[in-house]
Protein backbone atom coordinates (compact mmCIF):
# COMPACT_ATOMS: atom_id res chain seq x y z
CA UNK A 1 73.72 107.73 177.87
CA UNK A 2 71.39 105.17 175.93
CA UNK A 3 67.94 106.25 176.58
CA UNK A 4 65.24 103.44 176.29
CA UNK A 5 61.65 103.26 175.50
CA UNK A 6 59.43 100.39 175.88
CA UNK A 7 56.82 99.77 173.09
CA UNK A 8 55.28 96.34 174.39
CA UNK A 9 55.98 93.41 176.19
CA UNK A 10 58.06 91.98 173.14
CA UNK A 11 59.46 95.47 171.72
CA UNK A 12 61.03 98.08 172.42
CA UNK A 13 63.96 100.85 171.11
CA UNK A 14 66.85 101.92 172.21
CA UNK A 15 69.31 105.01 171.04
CA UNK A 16 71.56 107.59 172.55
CA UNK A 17 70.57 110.94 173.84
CA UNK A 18 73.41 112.57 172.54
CA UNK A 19 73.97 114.00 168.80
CA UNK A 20 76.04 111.95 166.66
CA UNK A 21 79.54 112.07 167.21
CA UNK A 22 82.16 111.66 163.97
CA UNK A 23 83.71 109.11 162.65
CA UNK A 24 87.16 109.25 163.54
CA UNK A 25 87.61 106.90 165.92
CA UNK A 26 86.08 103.95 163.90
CA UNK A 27 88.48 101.15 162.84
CA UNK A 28 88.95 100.61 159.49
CA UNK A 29 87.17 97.87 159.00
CA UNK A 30 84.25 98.74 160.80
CA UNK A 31 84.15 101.75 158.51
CA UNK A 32 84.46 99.92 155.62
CA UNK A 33 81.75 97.65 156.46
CA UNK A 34 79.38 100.22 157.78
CA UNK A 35 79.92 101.47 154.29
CA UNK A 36 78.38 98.39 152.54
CA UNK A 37 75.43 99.18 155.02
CA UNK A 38 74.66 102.58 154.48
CA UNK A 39 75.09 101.91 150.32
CA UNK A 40 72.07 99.69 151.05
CA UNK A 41 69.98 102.67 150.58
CA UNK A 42 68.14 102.73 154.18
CA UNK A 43 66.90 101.21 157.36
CA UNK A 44 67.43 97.54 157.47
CA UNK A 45 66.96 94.41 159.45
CA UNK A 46 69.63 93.71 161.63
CA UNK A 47 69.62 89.89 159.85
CA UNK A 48 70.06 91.60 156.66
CA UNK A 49 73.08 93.73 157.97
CA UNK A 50 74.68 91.42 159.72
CA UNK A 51 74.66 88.66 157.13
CA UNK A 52 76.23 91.16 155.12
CA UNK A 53 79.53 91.11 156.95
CA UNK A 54 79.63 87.80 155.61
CA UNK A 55 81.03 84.18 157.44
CA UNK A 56 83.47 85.29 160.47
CA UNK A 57 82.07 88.58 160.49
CA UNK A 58 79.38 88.05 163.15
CA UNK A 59 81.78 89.63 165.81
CA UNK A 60 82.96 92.59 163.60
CA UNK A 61 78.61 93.48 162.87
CA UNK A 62 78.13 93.15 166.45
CA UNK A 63 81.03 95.26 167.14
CA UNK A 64 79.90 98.18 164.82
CA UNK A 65 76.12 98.16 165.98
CA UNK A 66 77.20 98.56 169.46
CA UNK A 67 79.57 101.21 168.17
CA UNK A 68 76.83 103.16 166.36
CA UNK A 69 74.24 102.63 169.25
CA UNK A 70 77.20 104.20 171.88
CA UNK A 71 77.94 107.43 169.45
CA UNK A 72 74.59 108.22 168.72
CA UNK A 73 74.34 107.23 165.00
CA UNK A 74 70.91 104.61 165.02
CA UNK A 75 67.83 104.28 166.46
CA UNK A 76 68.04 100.30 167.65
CA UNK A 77 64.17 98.34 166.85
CA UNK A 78 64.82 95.38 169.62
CA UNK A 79 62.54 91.65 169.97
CA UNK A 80 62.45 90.33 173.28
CA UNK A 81 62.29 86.19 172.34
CA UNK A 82 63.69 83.25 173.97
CA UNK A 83 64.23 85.48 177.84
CA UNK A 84 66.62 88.23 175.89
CA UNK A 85 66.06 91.37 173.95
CA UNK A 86 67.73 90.89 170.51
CA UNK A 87 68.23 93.32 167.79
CA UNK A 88 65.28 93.28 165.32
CA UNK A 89 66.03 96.67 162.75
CA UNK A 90 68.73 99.15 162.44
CA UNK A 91 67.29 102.75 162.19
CA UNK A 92 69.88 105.24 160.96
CA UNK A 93 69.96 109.11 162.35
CA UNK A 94 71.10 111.57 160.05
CA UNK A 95 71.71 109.19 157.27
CA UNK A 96 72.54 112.00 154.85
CA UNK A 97 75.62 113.53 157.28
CA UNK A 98 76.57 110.01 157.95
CA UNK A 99 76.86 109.38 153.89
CA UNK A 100 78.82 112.33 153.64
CA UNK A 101 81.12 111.36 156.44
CA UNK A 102 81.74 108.55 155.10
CA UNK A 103 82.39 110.28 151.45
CA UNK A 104 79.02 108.22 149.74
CA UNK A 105 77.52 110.43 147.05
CA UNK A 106 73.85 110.75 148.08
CA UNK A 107 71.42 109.36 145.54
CA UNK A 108 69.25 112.35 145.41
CA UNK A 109 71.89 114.74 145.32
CA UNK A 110 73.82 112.96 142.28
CA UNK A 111 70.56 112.66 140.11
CA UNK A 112 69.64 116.45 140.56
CA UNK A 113 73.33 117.10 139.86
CA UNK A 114 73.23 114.78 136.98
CA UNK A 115 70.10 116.47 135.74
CA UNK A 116 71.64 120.20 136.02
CA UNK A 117 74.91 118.70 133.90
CA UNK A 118 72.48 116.95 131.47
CA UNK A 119 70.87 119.86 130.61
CA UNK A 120 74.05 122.03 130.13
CA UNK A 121 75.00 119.58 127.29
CA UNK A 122 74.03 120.35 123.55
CA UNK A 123 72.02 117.89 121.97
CA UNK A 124 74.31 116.27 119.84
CA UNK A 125 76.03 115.00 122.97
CA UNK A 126 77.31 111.85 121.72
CA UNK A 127 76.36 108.79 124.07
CA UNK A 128 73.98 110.60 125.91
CA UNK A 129 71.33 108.04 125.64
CA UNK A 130 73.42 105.58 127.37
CA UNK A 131 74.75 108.25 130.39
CA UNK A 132 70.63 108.14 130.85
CA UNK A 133 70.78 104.60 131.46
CA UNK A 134 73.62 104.60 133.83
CA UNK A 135 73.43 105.54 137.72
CA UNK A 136 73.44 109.46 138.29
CA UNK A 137 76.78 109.05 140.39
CA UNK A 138 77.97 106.65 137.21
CA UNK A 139 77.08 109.57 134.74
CA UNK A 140 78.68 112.14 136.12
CA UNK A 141 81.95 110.12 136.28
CA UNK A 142 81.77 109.42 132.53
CA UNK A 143 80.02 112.37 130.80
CA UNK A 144 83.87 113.80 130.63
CA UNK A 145 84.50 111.20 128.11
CA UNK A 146 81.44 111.90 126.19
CA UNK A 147 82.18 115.66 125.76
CA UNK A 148 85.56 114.50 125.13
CA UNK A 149 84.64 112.03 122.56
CA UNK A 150 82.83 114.79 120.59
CA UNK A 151 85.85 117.64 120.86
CA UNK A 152 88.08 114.89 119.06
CA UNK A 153 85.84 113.75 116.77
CA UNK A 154 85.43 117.86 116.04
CA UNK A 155 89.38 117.67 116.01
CA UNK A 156 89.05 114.79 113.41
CA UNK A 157 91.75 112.88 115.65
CA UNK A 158 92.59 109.48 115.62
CA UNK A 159 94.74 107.29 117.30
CA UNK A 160 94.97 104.77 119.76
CA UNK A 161 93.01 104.11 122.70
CA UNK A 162 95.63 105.82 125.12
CA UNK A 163 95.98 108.66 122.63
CA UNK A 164 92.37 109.21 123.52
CA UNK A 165 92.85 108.84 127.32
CA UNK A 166 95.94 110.76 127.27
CA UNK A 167 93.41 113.48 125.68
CA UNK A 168 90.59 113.30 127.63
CA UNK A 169 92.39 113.05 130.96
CA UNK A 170 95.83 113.64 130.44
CA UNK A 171 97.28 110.63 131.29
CA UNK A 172 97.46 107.13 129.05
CA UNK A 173 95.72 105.02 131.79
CA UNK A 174 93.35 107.45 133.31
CA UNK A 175 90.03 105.56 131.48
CA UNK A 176 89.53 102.43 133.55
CA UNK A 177 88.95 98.84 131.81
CA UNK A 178 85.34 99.27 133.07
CA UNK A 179 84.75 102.44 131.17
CA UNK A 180 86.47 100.91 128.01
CA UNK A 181 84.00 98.52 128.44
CA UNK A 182 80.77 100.58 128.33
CA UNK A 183 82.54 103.09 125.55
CA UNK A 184 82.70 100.22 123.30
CA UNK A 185 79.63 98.68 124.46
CA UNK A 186 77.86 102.32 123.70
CA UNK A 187 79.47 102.95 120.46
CA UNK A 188 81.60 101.69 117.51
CA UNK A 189 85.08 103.90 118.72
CA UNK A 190 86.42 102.70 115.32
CA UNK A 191 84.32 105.20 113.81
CA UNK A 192 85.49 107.83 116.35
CA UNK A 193 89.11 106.74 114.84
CA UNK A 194 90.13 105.24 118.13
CA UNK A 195 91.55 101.95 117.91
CA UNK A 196 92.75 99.14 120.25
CA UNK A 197 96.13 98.14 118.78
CA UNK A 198 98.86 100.21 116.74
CA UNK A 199 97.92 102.52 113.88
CA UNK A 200 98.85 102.21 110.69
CA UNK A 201 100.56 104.25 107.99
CA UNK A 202 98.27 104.13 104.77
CA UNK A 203 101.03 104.61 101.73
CA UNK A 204 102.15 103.84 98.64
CA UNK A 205 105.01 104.92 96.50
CA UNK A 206 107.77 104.51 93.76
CA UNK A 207 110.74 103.75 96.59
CA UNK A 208 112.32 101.14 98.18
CA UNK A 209 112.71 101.34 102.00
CA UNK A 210 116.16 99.92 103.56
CA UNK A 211 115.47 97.60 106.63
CA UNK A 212 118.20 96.16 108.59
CA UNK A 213 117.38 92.81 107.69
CA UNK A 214 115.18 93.67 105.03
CA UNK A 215 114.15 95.54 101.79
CA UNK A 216 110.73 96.82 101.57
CA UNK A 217 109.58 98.35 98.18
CA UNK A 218 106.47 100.03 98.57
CA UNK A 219 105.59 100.06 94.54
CA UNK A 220 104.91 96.18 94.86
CA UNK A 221 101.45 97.12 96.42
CA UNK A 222 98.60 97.12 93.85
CA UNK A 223 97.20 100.02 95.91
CA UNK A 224 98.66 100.83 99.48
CA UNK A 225 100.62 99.23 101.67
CA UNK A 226 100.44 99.87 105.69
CA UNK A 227 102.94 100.19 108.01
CA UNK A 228 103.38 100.63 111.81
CA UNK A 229 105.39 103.01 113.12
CA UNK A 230 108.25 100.99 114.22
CA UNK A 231 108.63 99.34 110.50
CA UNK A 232 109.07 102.79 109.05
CA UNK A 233 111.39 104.28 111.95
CA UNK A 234 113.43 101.05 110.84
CA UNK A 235 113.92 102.41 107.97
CA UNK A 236 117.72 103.31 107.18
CA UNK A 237 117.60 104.57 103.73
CA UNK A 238 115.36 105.00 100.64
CA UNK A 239 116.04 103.77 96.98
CA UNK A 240 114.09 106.49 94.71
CA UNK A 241 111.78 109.41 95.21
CA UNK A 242 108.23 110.24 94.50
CA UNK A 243 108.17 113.18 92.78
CA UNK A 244 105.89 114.77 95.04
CA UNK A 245 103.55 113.26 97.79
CA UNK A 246 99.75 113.54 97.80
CA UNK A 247 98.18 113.47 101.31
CA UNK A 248 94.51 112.44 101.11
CA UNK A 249 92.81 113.07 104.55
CA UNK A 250 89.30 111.37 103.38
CA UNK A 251 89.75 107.30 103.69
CA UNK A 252 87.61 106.76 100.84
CA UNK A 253 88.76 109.67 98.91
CA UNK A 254 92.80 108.50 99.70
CA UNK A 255 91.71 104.78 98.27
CA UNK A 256 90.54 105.99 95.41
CA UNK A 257 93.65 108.47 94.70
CA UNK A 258 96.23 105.34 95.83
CA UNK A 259 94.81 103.24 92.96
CA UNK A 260 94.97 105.73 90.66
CA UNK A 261 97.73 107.68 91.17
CA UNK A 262 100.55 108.47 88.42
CA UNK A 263 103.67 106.20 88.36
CA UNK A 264 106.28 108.92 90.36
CA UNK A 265 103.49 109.61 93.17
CA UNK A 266 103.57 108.64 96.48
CA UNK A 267 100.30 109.06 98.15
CA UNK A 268 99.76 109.10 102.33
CA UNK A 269 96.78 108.80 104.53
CA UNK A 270 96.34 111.95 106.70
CA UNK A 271 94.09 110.52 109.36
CA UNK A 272 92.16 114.25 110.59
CA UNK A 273 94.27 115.98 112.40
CA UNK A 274 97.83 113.81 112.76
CA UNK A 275 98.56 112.59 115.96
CA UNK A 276 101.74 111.95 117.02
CA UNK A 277 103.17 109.01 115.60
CA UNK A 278 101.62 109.96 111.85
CA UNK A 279 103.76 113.18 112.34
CA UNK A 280 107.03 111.08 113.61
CA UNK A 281 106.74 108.33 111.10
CA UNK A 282 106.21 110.88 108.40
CA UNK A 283 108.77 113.31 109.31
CA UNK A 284 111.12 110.13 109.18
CA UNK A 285 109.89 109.35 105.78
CA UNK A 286 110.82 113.00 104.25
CA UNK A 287 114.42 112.53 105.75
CA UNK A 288 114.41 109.26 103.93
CA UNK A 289 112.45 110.21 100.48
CA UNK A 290 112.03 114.14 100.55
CA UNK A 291 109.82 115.31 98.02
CA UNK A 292 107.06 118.56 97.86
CA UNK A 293 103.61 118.37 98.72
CA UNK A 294 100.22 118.39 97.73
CA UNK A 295 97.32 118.45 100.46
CA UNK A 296 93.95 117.57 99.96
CA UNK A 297 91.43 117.69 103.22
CA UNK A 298 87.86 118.93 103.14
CA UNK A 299 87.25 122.19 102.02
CA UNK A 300 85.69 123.01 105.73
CA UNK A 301 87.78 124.96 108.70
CA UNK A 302 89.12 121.84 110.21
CA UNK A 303 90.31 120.84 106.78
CA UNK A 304 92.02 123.61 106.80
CA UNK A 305 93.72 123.47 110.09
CA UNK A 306 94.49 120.20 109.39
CA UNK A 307 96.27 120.64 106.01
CA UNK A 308 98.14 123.64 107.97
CA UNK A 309 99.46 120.87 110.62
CA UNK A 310 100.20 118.21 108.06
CA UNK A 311 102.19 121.36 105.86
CA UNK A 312 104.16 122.12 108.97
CA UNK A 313 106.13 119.01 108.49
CA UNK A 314 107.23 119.77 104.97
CA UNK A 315 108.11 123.72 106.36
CA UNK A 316 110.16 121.93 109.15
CA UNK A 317 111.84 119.51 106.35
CA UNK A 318 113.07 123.21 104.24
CA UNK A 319 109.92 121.66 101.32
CA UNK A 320 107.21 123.23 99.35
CA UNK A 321 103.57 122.08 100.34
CA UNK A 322 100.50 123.12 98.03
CA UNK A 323 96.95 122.76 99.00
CA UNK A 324 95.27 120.53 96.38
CA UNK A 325 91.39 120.27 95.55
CA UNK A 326 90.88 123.04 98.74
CA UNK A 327 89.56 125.95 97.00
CA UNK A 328 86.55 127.86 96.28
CA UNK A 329 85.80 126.77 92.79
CA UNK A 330 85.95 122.62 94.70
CA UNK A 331 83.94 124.18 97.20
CA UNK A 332 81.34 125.21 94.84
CA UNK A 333 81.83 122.39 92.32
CA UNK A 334 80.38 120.11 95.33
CA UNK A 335 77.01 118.38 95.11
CA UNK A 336 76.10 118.90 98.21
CA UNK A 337 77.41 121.59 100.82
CA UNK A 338 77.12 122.00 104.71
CA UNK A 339 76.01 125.15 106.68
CA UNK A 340 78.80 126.39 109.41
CA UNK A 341 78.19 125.99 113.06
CA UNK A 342 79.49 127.99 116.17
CA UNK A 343 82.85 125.88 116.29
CA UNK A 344 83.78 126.69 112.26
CA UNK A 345 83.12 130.03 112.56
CA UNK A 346 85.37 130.31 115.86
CA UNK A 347 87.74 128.02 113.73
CA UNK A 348 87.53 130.71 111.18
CA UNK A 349 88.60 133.41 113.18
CA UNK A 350 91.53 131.66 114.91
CA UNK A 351 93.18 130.62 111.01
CA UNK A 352 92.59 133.98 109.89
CA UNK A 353 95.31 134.59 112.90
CA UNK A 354 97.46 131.99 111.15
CA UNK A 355 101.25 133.91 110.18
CA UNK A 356 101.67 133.39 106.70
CA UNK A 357 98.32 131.67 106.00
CA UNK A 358 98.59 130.51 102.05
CA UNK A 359 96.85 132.89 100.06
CA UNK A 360 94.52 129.85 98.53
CA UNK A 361 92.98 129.41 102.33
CA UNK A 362 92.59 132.67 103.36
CA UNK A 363 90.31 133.48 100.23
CA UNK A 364 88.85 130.09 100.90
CA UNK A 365 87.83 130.77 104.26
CA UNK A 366 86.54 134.35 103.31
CA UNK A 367 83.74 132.33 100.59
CA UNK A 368 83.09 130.03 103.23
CA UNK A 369 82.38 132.61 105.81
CA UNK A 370 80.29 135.12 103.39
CA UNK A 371 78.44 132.13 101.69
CA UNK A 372 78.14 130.13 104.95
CA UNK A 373 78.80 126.55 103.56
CA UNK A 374 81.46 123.67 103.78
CA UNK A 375 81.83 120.60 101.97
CA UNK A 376 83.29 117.38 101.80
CA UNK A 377 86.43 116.21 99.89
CA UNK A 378 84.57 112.86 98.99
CA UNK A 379 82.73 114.60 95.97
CA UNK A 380 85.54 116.18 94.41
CA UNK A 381 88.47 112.82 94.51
């Protein structure tokens, strides 16, 4: 029963004496635009609200105040003008069980949630100065991607942009356009090595790749070459063979060993730990042009596990792999070393575990450990 209390001649309210009953038999659409109301952040004037159902709402509004005045869910401010009461301001009961009814994250509870999560995160969060400037309800939907971003960019993975969502939320669509948007807005993901279109094979070597409409040789390059995937899968047969093949994780460091390298050389790009189609287009080229190995990553833990991936190819192919420039007298030839953090030493621990680990890493690990430094391959190619 709507119970009724008379303010003045020209006001009064009106509201139910009975708790607020649920939801469940509200339309759709009524729910949908009661919605838009309640995301308004308050009380309102009934102008405001029922403007917001927009032109050829009017009847749907009116429907869904009398609705909420009936089940108990406003308080109903009321004008009496022109010889008829007519509603003046919407007063919601129990706005916070009606949000949650109708599944709205409340504001306050989001940005004390938001500020629990925030302080959980280490400081070298990356983007966390613009999760501060988005909504608390928008934060918590993306941090994910930041703590994501910064376990592969501790994985030194690269790849493409649905390698990355594939990662962070195991499936290749999962990161809507909207939060591509505000990733790139926030941050270079080039850098991150996350790029928009296909990824390229960094290479160059004495052979001739066999195309079924073409010939390819890769020793016309002055430096490198790059391929996608699909040109090298093309690939039928090779004419020659590098005598062995140098893989260079360091961009700057691979450059420099491309132009430089001797005549029967064939130098890759290992792009931090390979993703998928590096490992496919290079265990192709082995079956094509199979040659031994030489790996050169920094002389840090995830150089190490990363070297251990790229040699698993060559194991797979029945060929020798060597690590190259990732031992302790590189390490301490260095101009400039890091100290280890919690996730080498962990890192550490877990290779040590490693069947078979190549006697070069093992003591390499053990200097790095005892001495507690890493480097970077840039300084010594």
């Amino acid at each position: 029963m709507l119970r009724v209390v008379v303010l003045s001649k020209t006001r009064r309210q009106r509201d139910s004496d009975q708790a607020p009953r649920g939801l469940d038999s509200l339309p759709d659409d009524r729910r949908q635009l009661l919605k838009r109301w309640i995301k308004r952040g308050g009380d309102s004037r009934w102008d405001t609200l029922r403007n917001d159902a927009g032109v050829g709402g009017q009847n749907l509004a009116q429907a869904l105040l009398d609705w909420l005045l009936d089940n108990g869910w406003i308080q109903l401010d009321e004008k009496f003008e022109r010889a008829a009461w007519w509603p003046y301001r919407v007063r919601f009961r129990e706005p916070a069980s009606l949000r949650a009814a109708l599944g709205i994250v409340d504001a306050d509870a989001a940005a004390a949630q938001w500020q629990a999560v925030r302080a959980t995160l280490p400081p070298d969060t990356p983007l966390l100065d613009a999760l501060d400037t988005l909504p608390p309800k928008a934060a918590l939907a993306r941090v994910g991607l930041a703590t994501k971003l910064a376990q592969w960019q501790h994985e030194q993975r690269s790849g493409t942009e649905r390698d990355f969502a594939l990662f962070a939320r195991n499936a290749t669509k999962a990161i809507s356009t909207a939060e591509w948007t505000w990733l790139g807005e926030a941050t270079d993901l080039a850098e991150w090595g996350i790029e928009r279109h296909t990824p390229l094979l960094l290479i160059t070597a004495p052979i001739t790749l066999q195309l079924p409409h073409a010939v390819l040789n890769l020793a016309a390059c002055a430096d490198f070459c790059a391929l996608t995937p699909a040109t090298l899968a093309a690939a039928t047969t090779a004419d020659g063979a590098p005598t062995r093949w140098q893989l260079v994780e360091n961009r700057t460091s691979f450059e420099r060993v491309a132009r430089n390298r001797e005549a029967n050389a064939g130098v890759i790009w290992l792009p931090g730990f390979p993703p998928g189609w590096w490992r496919a287009a290079v265990a192709h080229l082995l079956a094509l042009a199979p040659a031994p190995a030489a790996i050169a990553c920094d002389p840090d833990p995830a150089g190490v596990a990363i070297a251990l991936q790229a040699g698993a190819l060559w194991q797979t192919a029945g060929l020798d792999w060597q690590p190259w420039h990732m031992d302790i007298a590189t390490l301490q030839s260095l101009a400039g070393h890091g100290a280890l953090n919690a996730w080498d030493s962990a890192r550490i621990a877990q290779l040590r575990q490693t069947p078979d680990l190549p006697a070069p890493f093992a003591a390499l690990l053990d200097y790095m450990q005892q001495h507690n430094i890493k480097g970077e391959q840039e300084g010594a190619l």
